[in-house]
PDB file of N, CA and C in Angstrom:
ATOM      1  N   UNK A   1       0.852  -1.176   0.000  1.00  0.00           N
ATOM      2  CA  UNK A   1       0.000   0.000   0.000  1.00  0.00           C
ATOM      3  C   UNK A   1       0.894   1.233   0.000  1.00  0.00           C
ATOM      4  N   UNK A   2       0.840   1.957  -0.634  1.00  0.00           N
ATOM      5  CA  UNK A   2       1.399   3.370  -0.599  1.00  0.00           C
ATOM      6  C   UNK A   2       0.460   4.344  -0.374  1.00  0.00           C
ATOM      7  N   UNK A   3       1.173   5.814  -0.209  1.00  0.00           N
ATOM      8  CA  UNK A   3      -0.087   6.830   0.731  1.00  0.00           C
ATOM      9  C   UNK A   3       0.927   7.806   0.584  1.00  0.00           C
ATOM     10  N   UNK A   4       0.233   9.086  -0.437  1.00  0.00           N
ATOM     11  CA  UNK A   4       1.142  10.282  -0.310  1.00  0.00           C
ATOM     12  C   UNK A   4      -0.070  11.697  -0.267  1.00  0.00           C
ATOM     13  N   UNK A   5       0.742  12.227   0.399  1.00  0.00           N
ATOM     14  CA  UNK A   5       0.210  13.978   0.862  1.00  0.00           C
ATOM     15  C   UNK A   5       0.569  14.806   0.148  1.00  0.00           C
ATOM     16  N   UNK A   6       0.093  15.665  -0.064  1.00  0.00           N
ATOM     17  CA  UNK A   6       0.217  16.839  -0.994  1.00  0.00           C
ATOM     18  C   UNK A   6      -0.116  17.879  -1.077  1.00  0.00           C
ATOM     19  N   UNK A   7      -0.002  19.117  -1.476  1.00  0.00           N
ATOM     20  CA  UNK A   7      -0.779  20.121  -1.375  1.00  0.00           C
ATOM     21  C   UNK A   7      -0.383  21.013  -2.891  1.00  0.00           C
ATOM     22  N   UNK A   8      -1.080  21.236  -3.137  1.00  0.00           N
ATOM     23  CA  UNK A   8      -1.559  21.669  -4.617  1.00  0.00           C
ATOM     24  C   UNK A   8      -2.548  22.355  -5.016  1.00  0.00           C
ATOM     25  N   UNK A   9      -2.515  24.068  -5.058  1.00  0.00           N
ATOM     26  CA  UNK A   9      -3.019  24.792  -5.409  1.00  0.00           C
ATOM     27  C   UNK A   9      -4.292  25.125  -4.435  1.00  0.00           C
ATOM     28  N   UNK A  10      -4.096  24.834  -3.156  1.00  0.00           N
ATOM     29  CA  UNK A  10      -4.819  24.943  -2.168  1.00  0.00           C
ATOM     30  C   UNK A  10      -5.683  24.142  -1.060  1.00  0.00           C
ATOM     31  N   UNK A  11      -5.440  23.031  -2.571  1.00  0.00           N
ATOM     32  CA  UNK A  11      -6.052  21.543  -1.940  1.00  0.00           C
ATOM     33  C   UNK A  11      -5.260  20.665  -1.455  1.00  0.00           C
ATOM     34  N   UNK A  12      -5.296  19.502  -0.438  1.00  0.00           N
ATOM     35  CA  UNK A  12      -4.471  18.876   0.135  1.00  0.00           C
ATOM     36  C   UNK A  12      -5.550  17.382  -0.859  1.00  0.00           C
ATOM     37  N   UNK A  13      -4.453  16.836  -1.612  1.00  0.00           N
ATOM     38  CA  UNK A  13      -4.123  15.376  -2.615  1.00  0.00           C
ATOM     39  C   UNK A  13      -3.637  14.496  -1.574  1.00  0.00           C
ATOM     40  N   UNK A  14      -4.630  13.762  -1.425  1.00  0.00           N
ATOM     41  CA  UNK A  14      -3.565  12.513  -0.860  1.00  0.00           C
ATOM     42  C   UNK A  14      -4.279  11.197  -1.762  1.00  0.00           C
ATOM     43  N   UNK A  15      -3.554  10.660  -1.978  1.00  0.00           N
ATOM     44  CA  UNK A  15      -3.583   9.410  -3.264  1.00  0.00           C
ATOM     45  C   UNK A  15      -2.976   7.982  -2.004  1.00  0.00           C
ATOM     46  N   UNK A  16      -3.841   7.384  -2.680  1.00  0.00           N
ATOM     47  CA  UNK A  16      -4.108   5.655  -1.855  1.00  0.00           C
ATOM     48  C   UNK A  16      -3.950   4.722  -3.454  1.00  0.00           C
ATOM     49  N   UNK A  17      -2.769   4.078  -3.446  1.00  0.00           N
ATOM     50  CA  UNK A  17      -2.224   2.733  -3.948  1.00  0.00           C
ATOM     51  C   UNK A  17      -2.293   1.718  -3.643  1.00  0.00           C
ATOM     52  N   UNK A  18      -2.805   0.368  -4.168  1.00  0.00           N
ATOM     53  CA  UNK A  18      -2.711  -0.592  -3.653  1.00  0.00           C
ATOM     54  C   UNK A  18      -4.356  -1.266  -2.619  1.00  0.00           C
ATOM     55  N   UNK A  19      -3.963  -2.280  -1.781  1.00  0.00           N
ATOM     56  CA  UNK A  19      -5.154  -2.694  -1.177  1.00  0.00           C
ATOM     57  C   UNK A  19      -5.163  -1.728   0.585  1.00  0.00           C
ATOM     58  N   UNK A  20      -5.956  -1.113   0.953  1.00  0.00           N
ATOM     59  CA  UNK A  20      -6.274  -0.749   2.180  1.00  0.00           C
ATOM     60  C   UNK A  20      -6.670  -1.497   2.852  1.00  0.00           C
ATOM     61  N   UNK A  21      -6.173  -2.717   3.124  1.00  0.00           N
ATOM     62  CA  UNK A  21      -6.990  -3.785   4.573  1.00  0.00           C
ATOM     63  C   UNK A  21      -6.012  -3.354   5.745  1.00  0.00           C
ATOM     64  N   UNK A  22      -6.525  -4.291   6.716  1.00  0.00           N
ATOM     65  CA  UNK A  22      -6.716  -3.973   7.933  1.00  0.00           C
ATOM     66  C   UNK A  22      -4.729  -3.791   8.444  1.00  0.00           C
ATOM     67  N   UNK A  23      -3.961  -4.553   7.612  1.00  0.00           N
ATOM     68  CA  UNK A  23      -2.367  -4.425   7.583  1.00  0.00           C
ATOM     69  C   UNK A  23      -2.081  -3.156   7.260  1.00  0.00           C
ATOM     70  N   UNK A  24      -2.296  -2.455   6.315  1.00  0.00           N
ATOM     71  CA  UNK A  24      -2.210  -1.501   5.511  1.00  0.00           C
ATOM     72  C   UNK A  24      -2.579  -0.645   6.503  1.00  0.00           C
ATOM     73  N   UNK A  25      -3.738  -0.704   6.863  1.00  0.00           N
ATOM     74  CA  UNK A  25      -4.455   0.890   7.332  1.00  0.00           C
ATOM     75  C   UNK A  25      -3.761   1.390   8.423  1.00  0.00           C
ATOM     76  N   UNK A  26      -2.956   0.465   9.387  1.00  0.00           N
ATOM     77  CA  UNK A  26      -2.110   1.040  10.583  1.00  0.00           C
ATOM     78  C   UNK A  26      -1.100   2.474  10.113  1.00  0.00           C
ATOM     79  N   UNK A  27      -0.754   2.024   8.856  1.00  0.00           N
ATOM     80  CA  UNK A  27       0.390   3.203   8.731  1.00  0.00           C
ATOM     81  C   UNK A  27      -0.141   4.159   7.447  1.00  0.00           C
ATOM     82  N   UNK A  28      -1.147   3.174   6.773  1.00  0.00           N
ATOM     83  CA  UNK A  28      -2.143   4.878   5.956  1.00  0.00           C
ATOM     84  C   UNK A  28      -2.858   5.747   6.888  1.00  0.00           C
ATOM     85  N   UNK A  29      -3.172   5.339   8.526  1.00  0.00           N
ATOM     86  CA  UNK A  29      -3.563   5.895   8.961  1.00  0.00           C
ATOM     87  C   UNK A  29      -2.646   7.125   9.769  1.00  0.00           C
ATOM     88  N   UNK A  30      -1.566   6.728  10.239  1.00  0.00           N
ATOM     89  CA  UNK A  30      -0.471   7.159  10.201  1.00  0.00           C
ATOM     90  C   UNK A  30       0.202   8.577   9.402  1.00  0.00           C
ATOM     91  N   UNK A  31      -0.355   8.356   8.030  1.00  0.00           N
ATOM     92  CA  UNK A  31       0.199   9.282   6.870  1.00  0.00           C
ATOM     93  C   UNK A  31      -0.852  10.201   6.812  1.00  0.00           C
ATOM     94  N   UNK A  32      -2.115   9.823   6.981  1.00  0.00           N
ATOM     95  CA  UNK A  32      -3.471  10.706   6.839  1.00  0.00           C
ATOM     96  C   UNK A  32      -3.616  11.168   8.236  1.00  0.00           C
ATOM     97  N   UNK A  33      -2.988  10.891   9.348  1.00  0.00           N
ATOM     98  CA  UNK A  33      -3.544  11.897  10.773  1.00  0.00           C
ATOM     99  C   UNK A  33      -3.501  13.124  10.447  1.00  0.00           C
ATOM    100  N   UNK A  34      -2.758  13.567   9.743  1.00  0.00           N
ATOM    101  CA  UNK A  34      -2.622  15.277  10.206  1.00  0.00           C
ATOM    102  C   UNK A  34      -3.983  15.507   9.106  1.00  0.00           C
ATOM    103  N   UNK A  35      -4.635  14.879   8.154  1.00  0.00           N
ATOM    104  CA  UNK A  35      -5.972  15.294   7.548  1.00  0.00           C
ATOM    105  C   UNK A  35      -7.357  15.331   8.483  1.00  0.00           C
ATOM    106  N   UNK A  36      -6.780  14.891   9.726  1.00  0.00           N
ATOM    107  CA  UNK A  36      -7.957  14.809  10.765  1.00  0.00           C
ATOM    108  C   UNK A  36      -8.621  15.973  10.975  1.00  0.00           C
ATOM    109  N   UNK A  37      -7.637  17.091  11.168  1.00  0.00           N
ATOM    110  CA  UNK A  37      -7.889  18.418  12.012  1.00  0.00           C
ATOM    111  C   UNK A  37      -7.806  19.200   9.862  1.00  0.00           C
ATOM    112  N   UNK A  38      -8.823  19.865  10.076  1.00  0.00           N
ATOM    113  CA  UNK A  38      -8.285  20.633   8.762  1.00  0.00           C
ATOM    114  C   UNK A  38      -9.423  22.162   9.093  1.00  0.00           C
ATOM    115  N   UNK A  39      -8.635  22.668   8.273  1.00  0.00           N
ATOM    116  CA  UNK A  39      -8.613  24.020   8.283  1.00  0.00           C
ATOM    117  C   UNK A  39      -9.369  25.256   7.572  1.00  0.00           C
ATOM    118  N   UNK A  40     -10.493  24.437   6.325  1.00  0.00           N
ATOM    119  CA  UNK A  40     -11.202  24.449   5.781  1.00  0.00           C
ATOM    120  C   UNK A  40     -10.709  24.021   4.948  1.00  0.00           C
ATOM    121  N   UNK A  41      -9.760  23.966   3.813  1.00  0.00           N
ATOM    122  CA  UNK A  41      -9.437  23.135   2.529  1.00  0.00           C
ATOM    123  C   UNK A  41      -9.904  22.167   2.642  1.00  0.00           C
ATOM    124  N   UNK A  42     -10.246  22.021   1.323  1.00  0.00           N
ATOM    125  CA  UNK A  42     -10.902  20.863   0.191  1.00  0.00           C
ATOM    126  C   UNK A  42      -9.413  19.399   0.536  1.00  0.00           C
ATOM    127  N   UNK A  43     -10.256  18.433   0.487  1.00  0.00           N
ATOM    128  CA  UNK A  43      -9.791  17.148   0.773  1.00  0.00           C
ATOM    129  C   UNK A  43      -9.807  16.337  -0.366  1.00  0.00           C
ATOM    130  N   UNK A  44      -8.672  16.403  -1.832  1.00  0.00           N
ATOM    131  CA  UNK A  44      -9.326  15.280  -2.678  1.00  0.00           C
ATOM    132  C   UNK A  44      -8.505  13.776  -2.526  1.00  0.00           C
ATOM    133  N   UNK A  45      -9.078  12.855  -2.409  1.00  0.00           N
ATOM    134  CA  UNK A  45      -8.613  11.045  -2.067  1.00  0.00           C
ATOM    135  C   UNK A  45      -8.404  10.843  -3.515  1.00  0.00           C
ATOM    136  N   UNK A  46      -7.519  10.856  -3.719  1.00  0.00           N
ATOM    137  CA  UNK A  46      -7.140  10.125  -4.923  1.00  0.00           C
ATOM    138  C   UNK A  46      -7.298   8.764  -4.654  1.00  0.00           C
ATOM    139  N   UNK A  47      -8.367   7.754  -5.500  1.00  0.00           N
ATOM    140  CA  UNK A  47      -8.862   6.396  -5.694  1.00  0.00           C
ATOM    141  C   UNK A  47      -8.456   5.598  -7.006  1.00  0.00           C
ATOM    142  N   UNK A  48      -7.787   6.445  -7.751  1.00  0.00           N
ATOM    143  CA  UNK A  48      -7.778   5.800  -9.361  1.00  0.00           C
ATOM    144  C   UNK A  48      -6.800   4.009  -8.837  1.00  0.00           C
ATOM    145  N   UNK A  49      -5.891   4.439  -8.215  1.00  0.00           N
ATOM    146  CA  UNK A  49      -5.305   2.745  -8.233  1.00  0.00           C
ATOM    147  C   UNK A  49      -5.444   2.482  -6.927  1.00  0.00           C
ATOM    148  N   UNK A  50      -6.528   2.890  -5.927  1.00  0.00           N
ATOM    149  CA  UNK A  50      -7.113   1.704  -4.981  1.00  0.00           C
ATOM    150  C   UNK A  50      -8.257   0.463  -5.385  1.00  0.00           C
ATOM    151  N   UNK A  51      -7.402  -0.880  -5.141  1.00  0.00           N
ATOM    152  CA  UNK A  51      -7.604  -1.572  -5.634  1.00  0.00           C
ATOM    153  C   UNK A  51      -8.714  -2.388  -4.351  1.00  0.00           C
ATOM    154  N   UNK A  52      -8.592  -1.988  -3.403  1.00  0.00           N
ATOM    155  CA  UNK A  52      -9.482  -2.903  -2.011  1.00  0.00           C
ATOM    156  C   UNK A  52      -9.166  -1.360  -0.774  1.00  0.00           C
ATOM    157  N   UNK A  53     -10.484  -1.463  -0.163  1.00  0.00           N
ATOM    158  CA  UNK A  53     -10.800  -1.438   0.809  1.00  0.00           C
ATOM    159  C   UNK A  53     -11.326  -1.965   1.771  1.00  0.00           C
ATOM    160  N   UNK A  54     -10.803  -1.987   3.169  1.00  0.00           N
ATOM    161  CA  UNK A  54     -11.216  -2.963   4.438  1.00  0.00           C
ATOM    162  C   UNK A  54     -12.176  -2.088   4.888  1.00  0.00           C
ATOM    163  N   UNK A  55     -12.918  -2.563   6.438  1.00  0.00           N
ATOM    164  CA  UNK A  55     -13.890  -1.705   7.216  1.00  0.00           C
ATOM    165  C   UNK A  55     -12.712  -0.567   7.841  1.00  0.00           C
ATOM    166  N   UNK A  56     -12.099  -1.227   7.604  1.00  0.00           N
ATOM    167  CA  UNK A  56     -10.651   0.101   8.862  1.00  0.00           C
ATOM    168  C   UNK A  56     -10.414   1.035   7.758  1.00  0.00           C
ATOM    169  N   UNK A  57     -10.179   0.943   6.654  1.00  0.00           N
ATOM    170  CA  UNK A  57      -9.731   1.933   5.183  1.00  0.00           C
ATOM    171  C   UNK A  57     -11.066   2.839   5.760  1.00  0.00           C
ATOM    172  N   UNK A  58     -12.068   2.180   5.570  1.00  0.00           N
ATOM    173  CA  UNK A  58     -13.853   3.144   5.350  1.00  0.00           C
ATOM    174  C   UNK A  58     -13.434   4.442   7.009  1.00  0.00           C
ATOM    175  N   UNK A  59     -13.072   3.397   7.947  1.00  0.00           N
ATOM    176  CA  UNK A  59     -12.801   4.545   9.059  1.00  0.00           C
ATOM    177  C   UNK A  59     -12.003   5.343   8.830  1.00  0.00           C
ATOM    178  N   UNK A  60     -10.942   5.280   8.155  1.00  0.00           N
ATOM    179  CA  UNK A  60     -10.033   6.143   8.345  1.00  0.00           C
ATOM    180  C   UNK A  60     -10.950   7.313   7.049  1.00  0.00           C
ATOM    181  N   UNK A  61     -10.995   7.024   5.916  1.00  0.00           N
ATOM    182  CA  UNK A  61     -11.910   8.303   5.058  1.00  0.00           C
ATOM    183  C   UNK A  61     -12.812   8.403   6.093  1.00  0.00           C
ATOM    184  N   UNK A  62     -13.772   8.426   7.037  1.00  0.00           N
ATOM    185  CA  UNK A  62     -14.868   8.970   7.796  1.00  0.00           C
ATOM    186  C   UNK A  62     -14.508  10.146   8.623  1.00  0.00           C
ATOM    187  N   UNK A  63     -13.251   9.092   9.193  1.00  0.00           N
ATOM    188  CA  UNK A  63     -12.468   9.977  10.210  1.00  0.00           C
ATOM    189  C   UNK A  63     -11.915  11.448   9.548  1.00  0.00           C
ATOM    190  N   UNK A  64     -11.615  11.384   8.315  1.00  0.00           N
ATOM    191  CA  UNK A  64     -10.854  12.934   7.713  1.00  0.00           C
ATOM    192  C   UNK A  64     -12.440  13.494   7.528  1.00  0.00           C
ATOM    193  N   UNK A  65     -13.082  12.505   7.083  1.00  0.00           N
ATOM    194  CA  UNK A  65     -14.538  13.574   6.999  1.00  0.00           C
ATOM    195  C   UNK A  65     -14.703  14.599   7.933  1.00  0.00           C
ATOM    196  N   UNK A  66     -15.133  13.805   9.100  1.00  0.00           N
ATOM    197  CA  UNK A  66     -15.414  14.229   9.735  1.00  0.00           C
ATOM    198  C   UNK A  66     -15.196  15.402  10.265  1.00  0.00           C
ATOM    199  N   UNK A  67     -13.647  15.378  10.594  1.00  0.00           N
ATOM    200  CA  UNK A  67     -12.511  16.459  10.500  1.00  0.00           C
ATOM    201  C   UNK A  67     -12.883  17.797   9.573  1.00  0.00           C
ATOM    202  N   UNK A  68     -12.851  17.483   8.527  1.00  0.00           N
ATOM    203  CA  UNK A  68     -13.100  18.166   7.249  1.00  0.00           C
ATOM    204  C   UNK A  68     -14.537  19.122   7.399  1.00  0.00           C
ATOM    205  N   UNK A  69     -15.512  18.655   7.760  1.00  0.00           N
ATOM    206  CA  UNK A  69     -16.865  18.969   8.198  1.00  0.00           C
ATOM    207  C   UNK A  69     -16.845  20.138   9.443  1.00  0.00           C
ATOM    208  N   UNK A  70     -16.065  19.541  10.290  1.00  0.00           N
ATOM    209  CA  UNK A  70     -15.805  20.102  11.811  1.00  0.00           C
ATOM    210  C   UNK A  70     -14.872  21.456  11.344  1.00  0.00           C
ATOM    211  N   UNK A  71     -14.389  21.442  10.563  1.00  0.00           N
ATOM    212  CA  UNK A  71     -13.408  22.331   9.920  1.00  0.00           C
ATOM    213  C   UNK A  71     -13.628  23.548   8.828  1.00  0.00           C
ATOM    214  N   UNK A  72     -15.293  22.991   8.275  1.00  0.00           N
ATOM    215  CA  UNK A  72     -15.733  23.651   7.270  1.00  0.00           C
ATOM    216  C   UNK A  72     -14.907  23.460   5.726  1.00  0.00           C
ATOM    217  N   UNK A  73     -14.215  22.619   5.591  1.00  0.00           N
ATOM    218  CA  UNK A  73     -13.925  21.877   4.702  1.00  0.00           C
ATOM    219  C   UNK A  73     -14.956  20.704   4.117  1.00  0.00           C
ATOM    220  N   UNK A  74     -14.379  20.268   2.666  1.00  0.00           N
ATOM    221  CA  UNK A  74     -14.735  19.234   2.301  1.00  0.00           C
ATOM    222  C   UNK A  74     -14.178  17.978   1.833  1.00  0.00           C
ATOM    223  N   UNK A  75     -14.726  17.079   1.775  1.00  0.00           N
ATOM    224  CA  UNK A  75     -13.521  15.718   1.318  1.00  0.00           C
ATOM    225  C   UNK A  75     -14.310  15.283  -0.140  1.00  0.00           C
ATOM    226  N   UNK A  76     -13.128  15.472  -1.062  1.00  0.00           N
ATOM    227  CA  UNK A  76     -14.057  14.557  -2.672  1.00  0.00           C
ATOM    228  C   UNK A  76     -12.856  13.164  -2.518  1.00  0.00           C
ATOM    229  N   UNK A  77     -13.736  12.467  -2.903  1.00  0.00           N
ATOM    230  CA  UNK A  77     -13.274  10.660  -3.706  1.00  0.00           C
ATOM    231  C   UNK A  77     -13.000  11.083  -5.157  1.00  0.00           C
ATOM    232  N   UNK A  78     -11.920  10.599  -5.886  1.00  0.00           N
ATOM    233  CA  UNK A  78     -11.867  10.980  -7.037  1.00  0.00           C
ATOM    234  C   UNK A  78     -11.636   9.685  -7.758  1.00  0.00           C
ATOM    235  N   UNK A  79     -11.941   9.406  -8.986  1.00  0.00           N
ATOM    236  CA  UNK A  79     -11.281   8.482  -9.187  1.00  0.00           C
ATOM    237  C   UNK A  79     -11.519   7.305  -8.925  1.00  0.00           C
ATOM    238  N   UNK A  80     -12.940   6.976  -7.983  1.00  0.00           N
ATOM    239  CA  UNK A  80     -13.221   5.589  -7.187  1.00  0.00           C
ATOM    240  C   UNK A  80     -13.775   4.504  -8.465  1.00  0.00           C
ATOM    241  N   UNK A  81     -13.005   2.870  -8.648  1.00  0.00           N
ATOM    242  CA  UNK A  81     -13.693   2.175  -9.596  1.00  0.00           C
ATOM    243  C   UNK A  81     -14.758   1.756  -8.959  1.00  0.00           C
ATOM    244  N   UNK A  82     -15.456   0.866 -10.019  1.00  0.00           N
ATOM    245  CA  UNK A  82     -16.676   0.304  -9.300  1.00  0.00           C
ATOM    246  C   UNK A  82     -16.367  -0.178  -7.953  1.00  0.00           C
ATOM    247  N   UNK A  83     -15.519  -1.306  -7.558  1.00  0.00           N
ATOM    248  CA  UNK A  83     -16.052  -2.350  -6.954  1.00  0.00           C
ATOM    249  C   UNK A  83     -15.622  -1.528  -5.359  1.00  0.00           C
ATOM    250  N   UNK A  84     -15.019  -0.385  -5.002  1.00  0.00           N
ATOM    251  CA  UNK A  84     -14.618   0.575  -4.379  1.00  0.00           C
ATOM    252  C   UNK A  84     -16.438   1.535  -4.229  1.00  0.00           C
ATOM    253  N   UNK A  85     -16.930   1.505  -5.347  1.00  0.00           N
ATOM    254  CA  UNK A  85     -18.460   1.878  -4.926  1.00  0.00           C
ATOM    255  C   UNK A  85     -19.276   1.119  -4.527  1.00  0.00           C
ATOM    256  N   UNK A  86     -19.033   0.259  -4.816  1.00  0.00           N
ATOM    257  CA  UNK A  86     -19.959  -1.363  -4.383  1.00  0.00           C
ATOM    258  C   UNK A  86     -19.928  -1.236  -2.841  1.00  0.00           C
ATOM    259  N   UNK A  87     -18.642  -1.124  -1.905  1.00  0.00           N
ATOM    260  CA  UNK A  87     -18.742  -1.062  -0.547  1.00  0.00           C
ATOM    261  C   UNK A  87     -19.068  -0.030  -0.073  1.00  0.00           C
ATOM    262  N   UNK A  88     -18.801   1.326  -0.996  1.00  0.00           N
ATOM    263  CA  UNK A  88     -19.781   1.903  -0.294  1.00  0.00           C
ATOM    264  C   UNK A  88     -20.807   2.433  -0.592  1.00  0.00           C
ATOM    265  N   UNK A  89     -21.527   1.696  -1.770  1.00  0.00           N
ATOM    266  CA  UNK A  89     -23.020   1.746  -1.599  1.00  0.00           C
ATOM    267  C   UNK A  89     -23.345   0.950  -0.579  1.00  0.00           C
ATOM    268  N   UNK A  90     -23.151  -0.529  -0.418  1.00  0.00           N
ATOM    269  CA  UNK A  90     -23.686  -1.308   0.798  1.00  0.00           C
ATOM    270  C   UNK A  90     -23.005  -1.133   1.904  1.00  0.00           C
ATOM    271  N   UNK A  91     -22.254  -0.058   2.465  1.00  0.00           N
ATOM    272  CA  UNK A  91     -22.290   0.515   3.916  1.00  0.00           C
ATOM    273  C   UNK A  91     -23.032   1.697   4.006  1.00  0.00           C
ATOM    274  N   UNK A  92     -23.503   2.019   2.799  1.00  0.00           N
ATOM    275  CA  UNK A  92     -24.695   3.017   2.905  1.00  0.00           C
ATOM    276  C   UNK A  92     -23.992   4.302   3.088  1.00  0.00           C
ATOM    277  N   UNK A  93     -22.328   4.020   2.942  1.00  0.00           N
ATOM    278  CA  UNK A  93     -21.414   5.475   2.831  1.00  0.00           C
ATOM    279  C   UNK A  93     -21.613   6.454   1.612  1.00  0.00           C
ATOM    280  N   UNK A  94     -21.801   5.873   0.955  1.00  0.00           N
ATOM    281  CA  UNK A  94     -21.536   6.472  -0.607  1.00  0.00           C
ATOM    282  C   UNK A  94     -22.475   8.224  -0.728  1.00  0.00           C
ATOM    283  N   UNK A  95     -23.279   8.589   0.046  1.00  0.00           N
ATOM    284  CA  UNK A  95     -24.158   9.547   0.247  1.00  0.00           C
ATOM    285  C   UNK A  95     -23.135  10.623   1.032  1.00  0.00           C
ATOM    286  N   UNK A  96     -22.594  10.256   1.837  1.00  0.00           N
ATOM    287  CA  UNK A  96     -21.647  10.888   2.511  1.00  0.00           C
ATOM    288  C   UNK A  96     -20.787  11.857   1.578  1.00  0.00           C
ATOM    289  N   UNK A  97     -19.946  11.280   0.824  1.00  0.00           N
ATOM    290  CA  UNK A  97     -19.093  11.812   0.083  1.00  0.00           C
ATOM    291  C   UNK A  97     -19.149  12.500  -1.239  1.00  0.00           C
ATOM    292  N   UNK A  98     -18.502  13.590  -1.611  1.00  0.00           N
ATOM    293  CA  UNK A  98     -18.600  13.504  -2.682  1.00  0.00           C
ATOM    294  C   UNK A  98     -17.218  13.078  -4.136  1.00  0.00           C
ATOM    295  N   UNK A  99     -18.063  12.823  -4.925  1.00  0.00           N
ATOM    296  CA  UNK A  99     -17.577  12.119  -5.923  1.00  0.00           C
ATOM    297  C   UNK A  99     -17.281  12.523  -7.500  1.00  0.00           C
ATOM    298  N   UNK A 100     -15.848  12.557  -7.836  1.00  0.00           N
ATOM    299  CA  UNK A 100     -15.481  13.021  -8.829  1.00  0.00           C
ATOM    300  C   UNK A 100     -14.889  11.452 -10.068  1.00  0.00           C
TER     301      UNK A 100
END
């Protein structure tokens, strides 16, 4: 799994490689703490080559939400393939976010 931060033209990019299960998410979560607290900037998740998400991946995007919300910011998914919508249509997340 790889996990990079960024900031670019005002927005903070962070891009997710690879599978997010429950191994993975200890230290993507790790790389994404400081997206917890935000400041109002826009949040975009780069999804184009996440290939799996676990229930712990789904917490950790909730968790920047949340943040993001509390902050007057927003978080976009960019990039998500189907089977990455599939879980979260049936966690009933997919309403939450928005989607590019």
């Amino acid at each position: 799994m790889k996990t990079t931060v960024e900031e670019l033209e005002g927005k903070v990019i962070a891009t997710l490689e690879g599978e997010l299960d429950t191994a993975a998410a200890i230290e993507v979560e790790k790389t994404l703490q400081p997206l917890y607290q935000n400041d109002g900037r826009e949040i975009v998740i780069e999804c184009e080559k996440l290939d799996y998400i676990a229930s712990s991946g789904l917490r950790i995007l909730l968790s920047i939400l949340k943040g993001a919300k509390a902050g007057g910011g927003k978080v976009i998914l960019r990039h998500v393939n189907d089977d990455i919508k599939n879980v979260l249509q049936l966690t009933g997340l997919i309403s939450l976010f928005e989607m590019e």
